[in-house]
PDB file of N, CA and C in Angstrom:
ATOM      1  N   UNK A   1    -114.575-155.325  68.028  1.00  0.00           N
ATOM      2  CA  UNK A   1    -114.078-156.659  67.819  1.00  0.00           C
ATOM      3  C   UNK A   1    -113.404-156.828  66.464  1.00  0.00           C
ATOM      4  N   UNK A   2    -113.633-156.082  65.458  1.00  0.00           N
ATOM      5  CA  UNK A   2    -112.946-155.972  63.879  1.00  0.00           C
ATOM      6  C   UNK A   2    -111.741-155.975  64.282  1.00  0.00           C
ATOM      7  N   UNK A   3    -111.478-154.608  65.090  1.00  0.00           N
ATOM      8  CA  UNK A   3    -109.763-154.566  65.501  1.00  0.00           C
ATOM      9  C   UNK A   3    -109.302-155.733  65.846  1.00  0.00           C
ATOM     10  N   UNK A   4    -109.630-156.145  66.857  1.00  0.00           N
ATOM     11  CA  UNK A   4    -109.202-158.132  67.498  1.00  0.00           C
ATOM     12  C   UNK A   4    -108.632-158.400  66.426  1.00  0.00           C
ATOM     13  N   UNK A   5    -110.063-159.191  65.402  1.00  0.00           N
ATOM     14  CA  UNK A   5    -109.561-160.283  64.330  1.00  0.00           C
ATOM     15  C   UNK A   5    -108.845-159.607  63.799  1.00  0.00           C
ATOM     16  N   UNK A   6    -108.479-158.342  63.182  1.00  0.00           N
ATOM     17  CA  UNK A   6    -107.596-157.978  62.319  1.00  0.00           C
ATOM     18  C   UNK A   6    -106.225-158.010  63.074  1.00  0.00           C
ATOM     19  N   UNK A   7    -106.043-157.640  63.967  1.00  0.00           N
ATOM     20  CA  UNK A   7    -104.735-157.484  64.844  1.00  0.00           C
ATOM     21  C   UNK A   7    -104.511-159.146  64.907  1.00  0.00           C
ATOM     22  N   UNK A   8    -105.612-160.086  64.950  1.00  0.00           N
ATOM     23  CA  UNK A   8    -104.784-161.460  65.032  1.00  0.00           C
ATOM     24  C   UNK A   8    -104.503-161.979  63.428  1.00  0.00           C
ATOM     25  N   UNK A   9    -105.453-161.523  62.726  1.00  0.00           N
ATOM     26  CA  UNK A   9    -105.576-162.178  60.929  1.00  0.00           C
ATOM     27  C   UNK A   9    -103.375-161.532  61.296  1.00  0.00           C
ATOM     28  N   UNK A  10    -103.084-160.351  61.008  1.00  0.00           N
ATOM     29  CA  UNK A  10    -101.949-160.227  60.798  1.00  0.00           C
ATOM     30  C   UNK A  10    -100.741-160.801  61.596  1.00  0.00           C
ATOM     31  N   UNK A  11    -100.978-161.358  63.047  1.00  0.00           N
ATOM     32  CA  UNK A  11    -100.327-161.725  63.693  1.00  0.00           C
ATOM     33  C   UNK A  11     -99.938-162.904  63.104  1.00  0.00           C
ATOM     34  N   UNK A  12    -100.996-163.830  62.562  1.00  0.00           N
ATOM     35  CA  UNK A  12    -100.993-164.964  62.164  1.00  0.00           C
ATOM     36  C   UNK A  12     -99.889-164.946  60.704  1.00  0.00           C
ATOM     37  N   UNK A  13    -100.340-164.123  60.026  1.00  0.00           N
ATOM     38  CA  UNK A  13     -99.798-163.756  58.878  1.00  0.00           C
ATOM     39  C   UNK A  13     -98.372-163.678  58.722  1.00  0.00           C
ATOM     40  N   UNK A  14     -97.520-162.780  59.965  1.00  0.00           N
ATOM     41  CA  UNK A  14     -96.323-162.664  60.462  1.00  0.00           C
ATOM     42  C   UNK A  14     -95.549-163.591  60.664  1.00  0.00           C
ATOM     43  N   UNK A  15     -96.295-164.286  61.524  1.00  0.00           N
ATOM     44  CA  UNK A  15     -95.338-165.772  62.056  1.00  0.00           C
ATOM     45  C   UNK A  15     -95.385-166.604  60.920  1.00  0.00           C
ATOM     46  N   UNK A  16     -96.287-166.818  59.989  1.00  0.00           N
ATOM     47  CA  UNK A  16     -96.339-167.192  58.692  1.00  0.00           C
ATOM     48  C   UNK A  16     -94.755-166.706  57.863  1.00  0.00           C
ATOM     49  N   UNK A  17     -95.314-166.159  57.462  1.00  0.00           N
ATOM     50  CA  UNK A  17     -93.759-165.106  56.581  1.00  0.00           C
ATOM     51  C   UNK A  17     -92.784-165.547  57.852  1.00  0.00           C
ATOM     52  N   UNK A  18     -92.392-165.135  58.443  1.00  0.00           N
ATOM     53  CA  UNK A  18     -91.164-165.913  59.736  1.00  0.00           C
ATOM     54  C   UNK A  18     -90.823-166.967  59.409  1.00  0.00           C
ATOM     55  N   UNK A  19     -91.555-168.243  59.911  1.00  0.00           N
ATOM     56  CA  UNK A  19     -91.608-168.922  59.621  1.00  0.00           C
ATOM     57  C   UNK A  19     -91.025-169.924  58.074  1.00  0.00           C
ATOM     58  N   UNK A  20     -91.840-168.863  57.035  1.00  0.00           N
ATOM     59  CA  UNK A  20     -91.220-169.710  55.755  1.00  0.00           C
ATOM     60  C   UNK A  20     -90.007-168.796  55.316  1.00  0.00           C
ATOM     61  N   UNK A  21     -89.483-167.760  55.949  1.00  0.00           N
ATOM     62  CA  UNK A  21     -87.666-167.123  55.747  1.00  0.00           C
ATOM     63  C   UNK A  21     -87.232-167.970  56.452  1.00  0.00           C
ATOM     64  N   UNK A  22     -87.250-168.590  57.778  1.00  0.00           N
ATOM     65  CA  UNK A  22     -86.766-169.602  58.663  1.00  0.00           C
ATOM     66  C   UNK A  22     -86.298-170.450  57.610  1.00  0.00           C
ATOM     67  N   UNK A  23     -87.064-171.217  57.206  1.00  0.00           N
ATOM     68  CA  UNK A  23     -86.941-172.466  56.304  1.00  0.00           C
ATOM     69  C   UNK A  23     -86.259-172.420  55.213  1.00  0.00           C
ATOM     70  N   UNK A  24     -86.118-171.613  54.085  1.00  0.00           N
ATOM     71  CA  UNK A  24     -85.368-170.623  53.146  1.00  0.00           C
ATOM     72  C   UNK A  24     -84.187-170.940  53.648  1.00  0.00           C
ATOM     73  N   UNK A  25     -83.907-170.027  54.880  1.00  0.00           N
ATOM     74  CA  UNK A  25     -82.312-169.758  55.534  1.00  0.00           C
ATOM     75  C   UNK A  25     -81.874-171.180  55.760  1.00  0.00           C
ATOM     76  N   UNK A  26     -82.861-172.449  56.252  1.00  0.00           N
ATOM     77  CA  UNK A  26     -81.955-173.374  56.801  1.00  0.00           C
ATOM     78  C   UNK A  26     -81.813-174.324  55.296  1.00  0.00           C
ATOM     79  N   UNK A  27     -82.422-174.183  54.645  1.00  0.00           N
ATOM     80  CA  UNK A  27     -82.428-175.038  53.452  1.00  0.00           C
ATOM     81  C   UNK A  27     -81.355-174.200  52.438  1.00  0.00           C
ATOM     82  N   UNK A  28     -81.004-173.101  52.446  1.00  0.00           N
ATOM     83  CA  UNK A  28     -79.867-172.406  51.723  1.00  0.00           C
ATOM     84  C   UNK A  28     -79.007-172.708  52.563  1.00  0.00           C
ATOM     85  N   UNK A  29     -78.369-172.732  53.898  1.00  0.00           N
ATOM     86  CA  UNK A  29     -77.480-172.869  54.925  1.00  0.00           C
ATOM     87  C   UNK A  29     -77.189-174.169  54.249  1.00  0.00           C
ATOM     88  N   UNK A  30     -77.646-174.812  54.367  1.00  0.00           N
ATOM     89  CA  UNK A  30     -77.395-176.858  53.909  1.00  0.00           C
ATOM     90  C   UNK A  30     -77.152-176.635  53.196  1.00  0.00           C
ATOM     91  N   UNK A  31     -77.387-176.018  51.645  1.00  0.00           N
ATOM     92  CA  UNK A  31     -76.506-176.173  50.282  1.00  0.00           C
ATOM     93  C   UNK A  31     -75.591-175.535  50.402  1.00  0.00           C
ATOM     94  N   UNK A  32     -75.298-174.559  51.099  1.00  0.00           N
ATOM     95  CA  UNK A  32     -74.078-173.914  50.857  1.00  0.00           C
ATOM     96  C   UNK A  32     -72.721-174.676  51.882  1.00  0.00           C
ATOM     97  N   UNK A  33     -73.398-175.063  52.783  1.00  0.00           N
ATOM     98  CA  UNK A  33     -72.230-176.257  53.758  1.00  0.00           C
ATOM     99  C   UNK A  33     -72.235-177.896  52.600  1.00  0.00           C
ATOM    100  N   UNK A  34     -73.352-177.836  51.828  1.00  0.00           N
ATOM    101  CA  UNK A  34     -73.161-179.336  51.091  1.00  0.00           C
ATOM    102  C   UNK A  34     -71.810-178.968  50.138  1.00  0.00           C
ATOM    103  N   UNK A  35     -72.122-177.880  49.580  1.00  0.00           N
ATOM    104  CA  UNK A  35     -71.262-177.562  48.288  1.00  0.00           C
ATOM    105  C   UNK A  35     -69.883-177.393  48.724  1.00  0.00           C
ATOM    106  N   UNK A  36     -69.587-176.356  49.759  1.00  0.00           N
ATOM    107  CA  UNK A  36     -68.322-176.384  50.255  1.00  0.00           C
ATOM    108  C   UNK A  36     -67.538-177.892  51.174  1.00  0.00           C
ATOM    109  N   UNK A  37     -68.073-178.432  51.892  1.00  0.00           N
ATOM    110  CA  UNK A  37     -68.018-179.963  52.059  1.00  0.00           C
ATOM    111  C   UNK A  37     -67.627-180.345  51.348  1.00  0.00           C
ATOM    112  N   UNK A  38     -67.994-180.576  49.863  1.00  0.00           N
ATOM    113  CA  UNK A  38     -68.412-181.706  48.897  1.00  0.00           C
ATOM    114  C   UNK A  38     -67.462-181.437  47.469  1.00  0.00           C
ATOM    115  N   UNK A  39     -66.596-180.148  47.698  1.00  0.00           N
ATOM    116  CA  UNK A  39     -65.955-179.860  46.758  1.00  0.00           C
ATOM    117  C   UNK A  39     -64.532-179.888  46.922  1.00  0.00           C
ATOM    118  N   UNK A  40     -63.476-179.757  46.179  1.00  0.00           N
ATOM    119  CA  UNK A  40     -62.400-179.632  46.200  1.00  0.00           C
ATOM    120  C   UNK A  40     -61.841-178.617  45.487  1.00  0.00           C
ATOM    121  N   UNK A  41     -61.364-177.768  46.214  1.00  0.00           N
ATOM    122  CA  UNK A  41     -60.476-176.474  45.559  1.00  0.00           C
ATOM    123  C   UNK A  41     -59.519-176.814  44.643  1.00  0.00           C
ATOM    124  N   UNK A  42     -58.716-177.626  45.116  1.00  0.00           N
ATOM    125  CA  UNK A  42     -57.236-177.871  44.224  1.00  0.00           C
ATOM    126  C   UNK A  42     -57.770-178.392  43.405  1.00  0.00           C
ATOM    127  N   UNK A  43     -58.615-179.245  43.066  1.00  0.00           N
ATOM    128  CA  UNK A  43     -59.112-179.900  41.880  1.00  0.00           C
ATOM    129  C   UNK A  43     -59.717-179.134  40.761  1.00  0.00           C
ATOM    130  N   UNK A  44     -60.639-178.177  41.073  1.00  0.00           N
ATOM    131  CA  UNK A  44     -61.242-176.990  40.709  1.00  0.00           C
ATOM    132  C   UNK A  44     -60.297-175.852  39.792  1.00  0.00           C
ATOM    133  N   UNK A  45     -59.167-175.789  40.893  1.00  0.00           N
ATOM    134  CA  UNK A  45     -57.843-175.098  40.245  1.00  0.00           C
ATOM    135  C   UNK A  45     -57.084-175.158  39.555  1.00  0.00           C
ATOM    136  N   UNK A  46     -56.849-176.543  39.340  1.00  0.00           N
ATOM    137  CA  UNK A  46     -55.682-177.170  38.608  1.00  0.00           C
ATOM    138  C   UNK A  46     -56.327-178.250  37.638  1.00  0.00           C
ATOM    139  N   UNK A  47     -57.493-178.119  37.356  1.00  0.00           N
ATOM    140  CA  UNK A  47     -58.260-179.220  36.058  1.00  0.00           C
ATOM    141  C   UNK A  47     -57.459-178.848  35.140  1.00  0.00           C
ATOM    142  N   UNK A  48     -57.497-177.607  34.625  1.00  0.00           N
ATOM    143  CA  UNK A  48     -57.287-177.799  33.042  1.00  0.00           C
ATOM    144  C   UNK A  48     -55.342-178.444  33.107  1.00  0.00           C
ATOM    145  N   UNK A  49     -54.805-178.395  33.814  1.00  0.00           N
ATOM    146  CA  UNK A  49     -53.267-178.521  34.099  1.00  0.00           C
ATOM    147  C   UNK A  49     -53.421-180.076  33.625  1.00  0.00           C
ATOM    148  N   UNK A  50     -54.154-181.037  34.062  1.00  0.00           N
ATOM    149  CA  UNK A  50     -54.288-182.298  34.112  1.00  0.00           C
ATOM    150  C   UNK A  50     -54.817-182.864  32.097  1.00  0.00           C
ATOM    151  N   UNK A  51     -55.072-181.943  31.820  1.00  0.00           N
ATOM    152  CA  UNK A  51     -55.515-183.036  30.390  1.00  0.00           C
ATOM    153  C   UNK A  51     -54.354-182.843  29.127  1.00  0.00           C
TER     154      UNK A  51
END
Protein backbone atom coordinates (compact mmCIF):
# COMPACT_ATOMS: atom_id res chain seq x y z
CA UNK A 1 0.00 0.00 0.00
CA UNK A 2 3.25 2.56 0.41
CA UNK A 3 3.47 2.18 -3.40
CA UNK A 4 -0.44 3.43 -3.76
CA UNK A 5 0.07 6.57 -1.60
CA UNK A 6 3.29 7.31 -3.12
CA UNK A 7 2.21 6.79 -6.77
CA UNK A 8 -0.85 9.13 -5.76
CA UNK A 9 1.31 11.75 -3.22
CA UNK A 10 3.15 12.33 -6.86
CA UNK A 11 0.25 12.24 -9.05
CA UNK A 12 -1.17 14.89 -7.00
CA UNK A 13 2.03 16.75 -7.04
CA UNK A 14 2.08 16.73 -11.01
CA UNK A 15 -1.19 18.14 -11.70
CA UNK A 16 -0.07 20.65 -9.09
CA UNK A 17 3.11 21.88 -11.05
CA UNK A 18 0.63 21.65 -14.38
CA UNK A 19 -1.55 23.39 -13.16
CA UNK A 20 0.50 26.47 -11.73
CA UNK A 21 2.72 26.54 -15.52
CA UNK A 22 -0.98 26.70 -16.83
CA UNK A 23 -1.52 29.87 -14.98
CA UNK A 24 2.09 31.43 -15.57
CA UNK A 25 1.40 30.85 -19.44
CA UNK A 26 -2.08 32.49 -19.31
CA UNK A 27 -1.10 35.39 -17.10
CA UNK A 28 2.22 36.03 -19.34
CA UNK A 29 -0.06 35.46 -22.60
CA UNK A 30 -2.31 38.62 -21.22
CA UNK A 31 0.71 40.87 -20.72
CA UNK A 32 2.20 40.25 -23.67
CA UNK A 33 -1.31 40.79 -25.84
CA UNK A 34 -1.87 43.92 -23.14
CA UNK A 35 1.49 45.46 -24.14
CA UNK A 36 1.29 44.89 -27.82
CA UNK A 37 -2.53 46.15 -27.87
CA UNK A 38 -1.72 49.02 -25.79
CA UNK A 39 1.29 50.36 -27.57
CA UNK A 40 2.14 52.25 -30.52
CA UNK A 41 5.07 51.59 -32.78
CA UNK A 42 5.22 54.82 -34.72
CA UNK A 43 5.14 56.66 -31.59
CA UNK A 44 7.88 54.56 -30.02
CA UNK A 45 9.88 55.28 -33.31
CA UNK A 46 9.64 58.61 -34.00
CA UNK A 47 9.62 60.25 -30.17
CA UNK A 48 12.78 61.70 -30.18
CA UNK A 49 11.89 63.40 -33.94
CA UNK A 50 9.01 65.27 -32.06
CA UNK A 51 10.86 67.46 -29.29
Amino acid sequence: MVIGRRFIQQANAARCVARVLAVMGMVSVGFLLFASLTSNPVLNEFCHFSR
